[in-house]
C-alpha atoms as a PDB file:
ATOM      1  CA  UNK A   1     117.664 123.826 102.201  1.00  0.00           C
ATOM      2  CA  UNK A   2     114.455 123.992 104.172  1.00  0.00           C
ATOM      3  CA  UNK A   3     110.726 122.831 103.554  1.00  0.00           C
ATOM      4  CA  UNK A   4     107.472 122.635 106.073  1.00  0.00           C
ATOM      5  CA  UNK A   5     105.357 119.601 105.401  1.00  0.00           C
ATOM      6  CA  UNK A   6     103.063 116.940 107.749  1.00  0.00           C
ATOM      7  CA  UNK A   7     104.069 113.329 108.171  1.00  0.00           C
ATOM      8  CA  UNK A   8     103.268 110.409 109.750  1.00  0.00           C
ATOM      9  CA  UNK A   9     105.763 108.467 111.883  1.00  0.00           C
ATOM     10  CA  UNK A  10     106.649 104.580 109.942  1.00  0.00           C
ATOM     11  CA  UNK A  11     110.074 104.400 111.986  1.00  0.00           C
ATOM     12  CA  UNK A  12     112.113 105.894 114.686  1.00  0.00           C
ATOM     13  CA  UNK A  13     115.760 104.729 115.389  1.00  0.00           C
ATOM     14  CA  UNK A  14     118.451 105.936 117.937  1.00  0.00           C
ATOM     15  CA  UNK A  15     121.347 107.616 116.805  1.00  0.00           C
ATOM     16  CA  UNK A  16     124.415 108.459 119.837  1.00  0.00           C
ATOM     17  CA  UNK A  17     123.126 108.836 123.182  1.00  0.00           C
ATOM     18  CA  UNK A  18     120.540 111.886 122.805  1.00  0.00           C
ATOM     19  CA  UNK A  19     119.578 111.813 118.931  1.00  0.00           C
ATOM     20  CA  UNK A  20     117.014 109.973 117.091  1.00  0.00           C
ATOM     21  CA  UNK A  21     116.388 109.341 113.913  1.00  0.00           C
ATOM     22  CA  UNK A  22     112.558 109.814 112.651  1.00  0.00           C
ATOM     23  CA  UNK A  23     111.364 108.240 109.246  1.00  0.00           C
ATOM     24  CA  UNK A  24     108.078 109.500 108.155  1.00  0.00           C
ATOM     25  CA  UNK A  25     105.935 109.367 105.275  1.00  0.00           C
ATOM     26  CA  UNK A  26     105.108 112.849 104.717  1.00  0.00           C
ATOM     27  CA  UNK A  27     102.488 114.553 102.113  1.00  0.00           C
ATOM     28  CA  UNK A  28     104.531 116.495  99.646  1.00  0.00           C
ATOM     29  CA  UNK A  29     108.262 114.881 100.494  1.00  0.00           C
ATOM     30  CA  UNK A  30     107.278 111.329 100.192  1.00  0.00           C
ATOM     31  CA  UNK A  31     108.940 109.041 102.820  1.00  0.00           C
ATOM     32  CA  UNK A  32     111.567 111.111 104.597  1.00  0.00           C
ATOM     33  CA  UNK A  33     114.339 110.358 107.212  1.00  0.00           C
ATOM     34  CA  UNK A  34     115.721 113.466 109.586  1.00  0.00           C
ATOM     35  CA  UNK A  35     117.686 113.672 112.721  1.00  0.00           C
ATOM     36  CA  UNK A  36     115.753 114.788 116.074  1.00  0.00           C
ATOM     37  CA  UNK A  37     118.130 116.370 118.298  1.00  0.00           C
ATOM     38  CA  UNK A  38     117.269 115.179 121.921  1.00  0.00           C
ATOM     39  CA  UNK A  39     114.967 112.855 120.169  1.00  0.00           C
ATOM     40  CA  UNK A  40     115.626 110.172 123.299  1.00  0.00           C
ATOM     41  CA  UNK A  41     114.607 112.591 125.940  1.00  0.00           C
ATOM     42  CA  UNK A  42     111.413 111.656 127.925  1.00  0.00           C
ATOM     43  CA  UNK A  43     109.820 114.576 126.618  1.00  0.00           C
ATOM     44  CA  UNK A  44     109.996 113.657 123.218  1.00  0.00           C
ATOM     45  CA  UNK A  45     109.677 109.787 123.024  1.00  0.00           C
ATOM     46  CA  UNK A  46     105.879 109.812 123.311  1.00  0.00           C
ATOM     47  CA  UNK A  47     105.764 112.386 120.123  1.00  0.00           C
ATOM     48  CA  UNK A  48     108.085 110.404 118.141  1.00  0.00           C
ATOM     49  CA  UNK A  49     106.648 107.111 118.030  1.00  0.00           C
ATOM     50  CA  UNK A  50     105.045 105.269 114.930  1.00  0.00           C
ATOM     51  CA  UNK A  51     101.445 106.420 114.222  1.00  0.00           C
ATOM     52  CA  UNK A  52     101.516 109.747 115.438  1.00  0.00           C
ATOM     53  CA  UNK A  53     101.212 112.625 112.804  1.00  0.00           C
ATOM     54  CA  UNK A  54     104.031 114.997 113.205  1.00  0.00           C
ATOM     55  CA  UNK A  55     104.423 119.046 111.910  1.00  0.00           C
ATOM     56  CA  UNK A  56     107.765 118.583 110.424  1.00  0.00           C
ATOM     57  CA  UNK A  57     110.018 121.102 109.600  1.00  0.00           C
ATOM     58  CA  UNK A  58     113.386 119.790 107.705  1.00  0.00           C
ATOM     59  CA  UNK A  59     116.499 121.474 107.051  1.00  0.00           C
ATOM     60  CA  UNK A  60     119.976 120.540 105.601  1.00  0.00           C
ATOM     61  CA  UNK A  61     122.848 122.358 103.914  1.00  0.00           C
ATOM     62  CA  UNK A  62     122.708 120.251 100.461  1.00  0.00           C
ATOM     63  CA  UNK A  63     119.482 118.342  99.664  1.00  0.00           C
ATOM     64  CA  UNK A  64     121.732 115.071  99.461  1.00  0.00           C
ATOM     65  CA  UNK A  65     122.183 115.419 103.100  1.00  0.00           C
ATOM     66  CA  UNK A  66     120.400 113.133 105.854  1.00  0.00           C
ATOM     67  CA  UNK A  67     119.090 116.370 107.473  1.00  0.00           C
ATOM     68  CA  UNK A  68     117.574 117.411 110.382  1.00  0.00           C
ATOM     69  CA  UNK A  69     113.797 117.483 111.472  1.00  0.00           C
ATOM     70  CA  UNK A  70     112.009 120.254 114.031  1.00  0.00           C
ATOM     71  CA  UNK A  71     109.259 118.120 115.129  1.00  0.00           C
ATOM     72  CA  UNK A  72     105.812 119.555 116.442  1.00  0.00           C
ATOM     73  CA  UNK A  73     102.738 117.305 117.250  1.00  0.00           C
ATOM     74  CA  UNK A  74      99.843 117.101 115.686  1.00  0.00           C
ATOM     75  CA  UNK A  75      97.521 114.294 116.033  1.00  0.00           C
ATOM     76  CA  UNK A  76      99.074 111.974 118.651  1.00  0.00           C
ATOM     77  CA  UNK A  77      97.405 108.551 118.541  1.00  0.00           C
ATOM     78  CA  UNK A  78     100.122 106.076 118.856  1.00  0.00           C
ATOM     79  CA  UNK A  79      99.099 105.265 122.979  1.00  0.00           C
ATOM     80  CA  UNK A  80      95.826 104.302 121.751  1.00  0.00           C
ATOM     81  CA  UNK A  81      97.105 102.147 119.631  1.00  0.00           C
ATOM     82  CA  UNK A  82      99.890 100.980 121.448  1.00  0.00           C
ATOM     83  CA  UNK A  83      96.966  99.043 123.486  1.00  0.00           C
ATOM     84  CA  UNK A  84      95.890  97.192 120.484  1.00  0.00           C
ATOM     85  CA  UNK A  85      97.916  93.894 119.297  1.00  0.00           C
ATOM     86  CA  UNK A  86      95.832  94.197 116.135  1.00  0.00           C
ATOM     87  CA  UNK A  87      96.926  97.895 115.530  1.00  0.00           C
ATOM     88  CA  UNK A  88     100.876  97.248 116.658  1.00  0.00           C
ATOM     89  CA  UNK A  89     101.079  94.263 113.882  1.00  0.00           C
ATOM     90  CA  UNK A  90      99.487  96.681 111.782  1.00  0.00           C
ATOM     91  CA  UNK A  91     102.105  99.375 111.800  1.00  0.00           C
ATOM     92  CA  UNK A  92     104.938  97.631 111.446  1.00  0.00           C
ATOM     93  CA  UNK A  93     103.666  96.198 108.076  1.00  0.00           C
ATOM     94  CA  UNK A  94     102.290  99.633 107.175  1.00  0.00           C
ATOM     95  CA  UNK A  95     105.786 100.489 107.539  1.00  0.00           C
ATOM     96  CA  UNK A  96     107.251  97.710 105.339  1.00  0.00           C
ATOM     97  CA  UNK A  97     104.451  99.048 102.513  1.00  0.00           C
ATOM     98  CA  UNK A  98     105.226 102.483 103.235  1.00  0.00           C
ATOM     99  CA  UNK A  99     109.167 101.488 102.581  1.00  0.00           C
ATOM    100  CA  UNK A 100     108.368 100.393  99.226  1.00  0.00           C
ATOM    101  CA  UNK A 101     108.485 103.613  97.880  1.00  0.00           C
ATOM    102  CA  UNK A 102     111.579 104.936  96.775  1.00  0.00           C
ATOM    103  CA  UNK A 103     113.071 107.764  99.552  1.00  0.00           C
ATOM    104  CA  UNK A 104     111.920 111.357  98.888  1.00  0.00           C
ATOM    105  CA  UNK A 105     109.437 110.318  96.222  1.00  0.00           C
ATOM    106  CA  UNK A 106     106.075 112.094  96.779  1.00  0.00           C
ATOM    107  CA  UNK A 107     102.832 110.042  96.817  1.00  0.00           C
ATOM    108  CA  UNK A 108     100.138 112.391  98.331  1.00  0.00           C
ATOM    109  CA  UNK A 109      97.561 109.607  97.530  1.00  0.00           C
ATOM    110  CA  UNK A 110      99.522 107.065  99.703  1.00  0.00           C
ATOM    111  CA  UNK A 111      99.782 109.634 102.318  1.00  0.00           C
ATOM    112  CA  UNK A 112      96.175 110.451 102.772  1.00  0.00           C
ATOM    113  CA  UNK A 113      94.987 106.854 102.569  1.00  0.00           C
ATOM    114  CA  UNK A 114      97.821 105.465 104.653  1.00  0.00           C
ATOM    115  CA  UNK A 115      96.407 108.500 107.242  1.00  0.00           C
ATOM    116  CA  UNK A 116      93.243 107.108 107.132  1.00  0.00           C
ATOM    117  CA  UNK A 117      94.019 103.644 107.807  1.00  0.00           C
ATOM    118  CA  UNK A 118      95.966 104.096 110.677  1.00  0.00           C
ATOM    119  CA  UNK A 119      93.670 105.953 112.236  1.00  0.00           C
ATOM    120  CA  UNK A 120      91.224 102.925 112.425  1.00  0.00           C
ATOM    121  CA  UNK A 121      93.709 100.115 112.955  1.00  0.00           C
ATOM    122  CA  UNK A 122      92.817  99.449 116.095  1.00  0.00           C
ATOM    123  CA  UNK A 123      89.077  99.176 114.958  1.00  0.00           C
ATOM    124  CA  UNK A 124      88.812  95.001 114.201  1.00  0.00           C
ATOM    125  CA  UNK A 125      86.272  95.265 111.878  1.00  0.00           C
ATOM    126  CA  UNK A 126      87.539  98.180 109.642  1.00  0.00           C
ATOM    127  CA  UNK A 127      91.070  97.611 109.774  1.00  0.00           C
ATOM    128  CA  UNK A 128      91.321  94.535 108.020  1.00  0.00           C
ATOM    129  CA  UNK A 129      89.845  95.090 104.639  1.00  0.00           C
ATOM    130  CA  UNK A 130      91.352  98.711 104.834  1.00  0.00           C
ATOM    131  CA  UNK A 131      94.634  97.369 104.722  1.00  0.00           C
ATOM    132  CA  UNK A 132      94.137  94.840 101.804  1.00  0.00           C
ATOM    133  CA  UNK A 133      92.734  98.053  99.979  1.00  0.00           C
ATOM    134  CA  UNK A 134      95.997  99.996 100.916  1.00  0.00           C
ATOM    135  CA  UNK A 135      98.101  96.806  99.927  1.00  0.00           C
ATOM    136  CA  UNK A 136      96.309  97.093  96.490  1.00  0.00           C
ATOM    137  CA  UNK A 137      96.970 100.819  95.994  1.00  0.00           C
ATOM    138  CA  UNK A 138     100.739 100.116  97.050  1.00  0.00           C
ATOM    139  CA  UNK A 139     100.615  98.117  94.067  1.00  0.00           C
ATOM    140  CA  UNK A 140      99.586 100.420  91.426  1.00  0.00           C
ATOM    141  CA  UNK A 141     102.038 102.956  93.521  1.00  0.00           C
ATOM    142  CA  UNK A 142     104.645 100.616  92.755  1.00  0.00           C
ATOM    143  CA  UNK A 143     104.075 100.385  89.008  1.00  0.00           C
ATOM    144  CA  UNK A 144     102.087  96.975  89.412  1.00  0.00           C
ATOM    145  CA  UNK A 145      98.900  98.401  89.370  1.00  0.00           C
ATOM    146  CA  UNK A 146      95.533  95.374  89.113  1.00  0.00           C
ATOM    147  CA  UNK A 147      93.117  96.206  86.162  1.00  0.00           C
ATOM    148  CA  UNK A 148      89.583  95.388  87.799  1.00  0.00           C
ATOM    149  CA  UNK A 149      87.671  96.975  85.134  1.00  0.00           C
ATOM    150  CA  UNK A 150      86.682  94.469  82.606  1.00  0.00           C
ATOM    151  CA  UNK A 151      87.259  90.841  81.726  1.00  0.00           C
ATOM    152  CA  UNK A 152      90.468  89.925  80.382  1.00  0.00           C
ATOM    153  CA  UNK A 153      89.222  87.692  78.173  1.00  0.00           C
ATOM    154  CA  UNK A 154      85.794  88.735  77.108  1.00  0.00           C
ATOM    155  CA  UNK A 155      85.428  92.299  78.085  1.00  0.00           C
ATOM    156  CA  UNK A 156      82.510  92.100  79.766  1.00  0.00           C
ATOM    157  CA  UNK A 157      82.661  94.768  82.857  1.00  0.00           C
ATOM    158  CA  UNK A 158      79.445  92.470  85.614  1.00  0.00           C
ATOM    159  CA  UNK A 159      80.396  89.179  87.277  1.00  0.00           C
ATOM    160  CA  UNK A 160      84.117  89.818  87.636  1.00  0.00           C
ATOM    161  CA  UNK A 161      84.684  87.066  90.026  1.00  0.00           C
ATOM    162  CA  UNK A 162      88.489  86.588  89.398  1.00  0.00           C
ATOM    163  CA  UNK A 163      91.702  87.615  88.903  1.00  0.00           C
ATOM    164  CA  UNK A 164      94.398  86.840  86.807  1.00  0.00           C
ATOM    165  CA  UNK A 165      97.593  85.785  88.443  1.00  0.00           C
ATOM    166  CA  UNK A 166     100.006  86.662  84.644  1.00  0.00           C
ATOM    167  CA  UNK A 167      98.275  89.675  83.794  1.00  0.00           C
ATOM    168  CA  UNK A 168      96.738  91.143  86.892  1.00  0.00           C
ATOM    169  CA  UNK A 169      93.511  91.355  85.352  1.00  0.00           C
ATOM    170  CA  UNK A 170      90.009  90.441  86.101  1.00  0.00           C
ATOM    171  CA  UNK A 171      88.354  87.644  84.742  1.00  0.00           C
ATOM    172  CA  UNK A 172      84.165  87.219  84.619  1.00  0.00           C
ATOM    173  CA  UNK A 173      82.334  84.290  86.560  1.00  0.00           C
ATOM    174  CA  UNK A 174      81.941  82.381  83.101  1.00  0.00           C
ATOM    175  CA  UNK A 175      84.847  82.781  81.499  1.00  0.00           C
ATOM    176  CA  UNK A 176      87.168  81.862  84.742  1.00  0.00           C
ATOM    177  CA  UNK A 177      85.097  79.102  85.644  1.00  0.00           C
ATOM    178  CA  UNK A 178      86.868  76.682  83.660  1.00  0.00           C
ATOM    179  CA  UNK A 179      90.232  77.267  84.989  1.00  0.00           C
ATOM    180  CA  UNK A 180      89.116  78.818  88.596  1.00  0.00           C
ATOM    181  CA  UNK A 181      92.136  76.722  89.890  1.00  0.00           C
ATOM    182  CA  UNK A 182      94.280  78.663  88.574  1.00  0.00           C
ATOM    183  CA  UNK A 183      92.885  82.362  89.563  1.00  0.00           C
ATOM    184  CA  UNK A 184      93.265  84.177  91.835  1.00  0.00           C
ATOM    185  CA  UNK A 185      89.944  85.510  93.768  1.00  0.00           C
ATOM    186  CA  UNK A 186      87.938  89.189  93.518  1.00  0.00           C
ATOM    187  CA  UNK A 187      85.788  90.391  96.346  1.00  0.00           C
ATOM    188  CA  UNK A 188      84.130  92.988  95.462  1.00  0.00           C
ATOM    189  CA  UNK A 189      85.259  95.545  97.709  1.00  0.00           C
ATOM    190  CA  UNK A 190      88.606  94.798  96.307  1.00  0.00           C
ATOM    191  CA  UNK A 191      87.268  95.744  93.167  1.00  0.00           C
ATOM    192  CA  UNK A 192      85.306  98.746  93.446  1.00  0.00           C
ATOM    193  CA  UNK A 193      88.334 100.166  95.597  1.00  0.00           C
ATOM    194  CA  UNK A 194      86.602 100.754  98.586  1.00  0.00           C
ATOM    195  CA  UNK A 195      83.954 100.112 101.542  1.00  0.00           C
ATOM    196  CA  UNK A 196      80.082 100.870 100.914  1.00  0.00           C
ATOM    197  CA  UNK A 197      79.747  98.138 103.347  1.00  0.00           C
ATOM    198  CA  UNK A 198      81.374  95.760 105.508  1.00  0.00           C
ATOM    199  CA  UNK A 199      82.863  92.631 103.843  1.00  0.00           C
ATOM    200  CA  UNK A 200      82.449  89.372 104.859  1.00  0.00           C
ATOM    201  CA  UNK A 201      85.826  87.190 106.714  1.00  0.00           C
ATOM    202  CA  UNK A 202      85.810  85.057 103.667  1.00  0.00           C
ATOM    203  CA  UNK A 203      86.200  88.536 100.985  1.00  0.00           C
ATOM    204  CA  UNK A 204      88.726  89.923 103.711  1.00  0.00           C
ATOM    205  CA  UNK A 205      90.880  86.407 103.155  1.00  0.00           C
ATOM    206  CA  UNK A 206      90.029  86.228  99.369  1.00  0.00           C
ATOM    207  CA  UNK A 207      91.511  90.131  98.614  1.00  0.00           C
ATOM    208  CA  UNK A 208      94.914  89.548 101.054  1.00  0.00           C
ATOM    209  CA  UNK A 209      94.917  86.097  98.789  1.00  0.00           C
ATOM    210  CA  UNK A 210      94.995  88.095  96.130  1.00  0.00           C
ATOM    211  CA  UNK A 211      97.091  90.766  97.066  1.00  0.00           C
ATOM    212  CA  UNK A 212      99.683  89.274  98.731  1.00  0.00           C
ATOM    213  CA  UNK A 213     100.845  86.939  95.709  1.00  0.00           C
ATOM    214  CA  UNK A 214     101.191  90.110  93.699  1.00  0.00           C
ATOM    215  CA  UNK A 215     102.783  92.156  96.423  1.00  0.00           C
ATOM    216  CA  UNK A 216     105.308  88.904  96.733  1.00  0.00           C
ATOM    217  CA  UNK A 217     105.936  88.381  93.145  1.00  0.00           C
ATOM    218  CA  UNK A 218     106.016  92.062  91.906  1.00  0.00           C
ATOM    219  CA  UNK A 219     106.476  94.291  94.711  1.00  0.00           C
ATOM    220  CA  UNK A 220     109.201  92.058  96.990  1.00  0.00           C
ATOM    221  CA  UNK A 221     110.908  89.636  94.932  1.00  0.00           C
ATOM    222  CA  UNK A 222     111.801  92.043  92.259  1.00  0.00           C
ATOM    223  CA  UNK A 223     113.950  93.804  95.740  1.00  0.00           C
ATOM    224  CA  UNK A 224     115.072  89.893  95.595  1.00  0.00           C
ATOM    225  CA  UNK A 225     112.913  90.084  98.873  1.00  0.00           C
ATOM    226  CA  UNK A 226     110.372  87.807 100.442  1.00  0.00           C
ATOM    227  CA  UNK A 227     107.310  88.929 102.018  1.00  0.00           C
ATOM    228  CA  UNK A 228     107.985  90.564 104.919  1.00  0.00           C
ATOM    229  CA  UNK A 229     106.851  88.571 108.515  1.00  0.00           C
ATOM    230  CA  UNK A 230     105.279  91.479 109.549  1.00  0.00           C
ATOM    231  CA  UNK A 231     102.311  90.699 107.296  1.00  0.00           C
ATOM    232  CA  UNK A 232     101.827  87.262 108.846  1.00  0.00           C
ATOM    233  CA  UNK A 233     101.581  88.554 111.992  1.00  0.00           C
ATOM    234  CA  UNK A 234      99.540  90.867 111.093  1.00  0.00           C
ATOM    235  CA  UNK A 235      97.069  88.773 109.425  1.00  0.00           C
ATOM    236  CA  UNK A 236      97.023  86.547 112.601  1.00  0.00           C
ATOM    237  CA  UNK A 237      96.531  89.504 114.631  1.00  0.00           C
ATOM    238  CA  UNK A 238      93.237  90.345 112.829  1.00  0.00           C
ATOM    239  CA  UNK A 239      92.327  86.616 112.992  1.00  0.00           C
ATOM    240  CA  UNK A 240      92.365  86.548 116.545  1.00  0.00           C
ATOM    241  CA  UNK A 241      90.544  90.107 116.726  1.00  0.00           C
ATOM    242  CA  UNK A 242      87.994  89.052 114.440  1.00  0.00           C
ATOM    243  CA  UNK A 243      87.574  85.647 116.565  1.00  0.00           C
ATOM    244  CA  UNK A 244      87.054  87.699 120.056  1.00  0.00           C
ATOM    245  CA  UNK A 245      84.497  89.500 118.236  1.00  0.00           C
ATOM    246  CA  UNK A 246      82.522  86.864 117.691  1.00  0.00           C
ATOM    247  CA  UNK A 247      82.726  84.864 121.275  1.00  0.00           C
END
């Protein structure tokens, strides 16, 4: 068995004294694990670190089998963001998203966008809301996807302002009012599914609010799993970023 394909590093573990082994989240093999012969050597520990894009070429005698990966780089940005608090938080919970999916699964969509966020991760201002949006296409990856389209309860497709915590759906300004308690919030980047602009801190807060209970209850729990640390760190991380950037 043999295929070519691109991935992206989410893990890298030892294996004996010269081996590692490299998880990835590739394009057309969905997340992947592979042995790297000599993958300890100091020649290949800067290419196989998390964030770097790799050329991966996999083969195995059964397609059951762990397998092994010839590795070749091509975009190598994990010491940039090895510099950044922010971006290190971020990959580790990229990681935990990423490991959502079930193992050799393809999801070309999570690929590209999970591509493009790391590449900005170290970026304060763009990595944030960029994440929530990833966090909400993990969902609908997952089978839990949010239905942001139209009210829930009226139909109406302006004012969406909320979001319903049983059904996942949006709910409009008027009708949610009344219980607004209850719902859970909708920014409207969140919404339209990505950035025309730059959203404010308090729509940043408002979609991981959002996110994260569904992610918890949908996503986590039914792994009988709670939401992994990595996100609170992460969301502190980009707390204290987006506090520096305002002193």
């Amino acid at each position: 068995m043999e295929w070519r394909d691109e991935g992206l590093v989410i893990g890298v573990r030892r294996h004996g004294e010269h081996s590692a082994i490299v998880e990835a989240m590739t394009r057309a093999h969905g997340r992947h694990l592979g042995l790297v012969r000599g993958g300890r050597s100091a020649r290949m520990r800067a290419t196989l670190q998390p964030g770097n894009t790799l050329g991966l070429v996999w083969r195995a005698r059964l397609d059951e089998h762990l397998g092994a990966f010839t590795v070749e780089p091509l975009t190598l940005r994990a010491g940039r963001l090895m510099e950044s608090a922010l971006a290190l938080s971020g990959l580790a919970w990229l990681g935990a998203l990423a490991r959502l999916l079930p193992e050799r699964d393809p999801h070309a969509a999570a690929y590209e966008t999970l591509t493009l966020v790391v590449d900005r991760l170290d970026d304060p201002a763009l990595a944030p809301p960029l994440v929530a949006l990833f966090e909400q296409q993990m969902l609908a990856e997952c089978g839990f996807p949010l239905d942001l389209s139209r009210c829930a309860a009226t139909g109406a497709v302006e004012d969406l302002a909320y979001v319903s915590p049983r059904s996942g759906r949006a709910v409009s300004l008027a009708a949610g009012d009344p219980w607004r308690d209850r719902l859970l919030p909708l920014p409207a980047f969140l919404r339209a599914g990505g950035l025309d602009a730059l959203p404010s801190a308090a729509e940043i807060a408002d979609a991981f609010q959002t996110t994260g209970f569904f992610l918890a209850r949908d996503a986590f729990a039914a792994r009988g799993e709670a939401l992994p640390d990595s996100r609170r760190v992460f969301l502190a991380a980009a707390a204290r970023a987006s506090a520096d950037g305002r002193s």
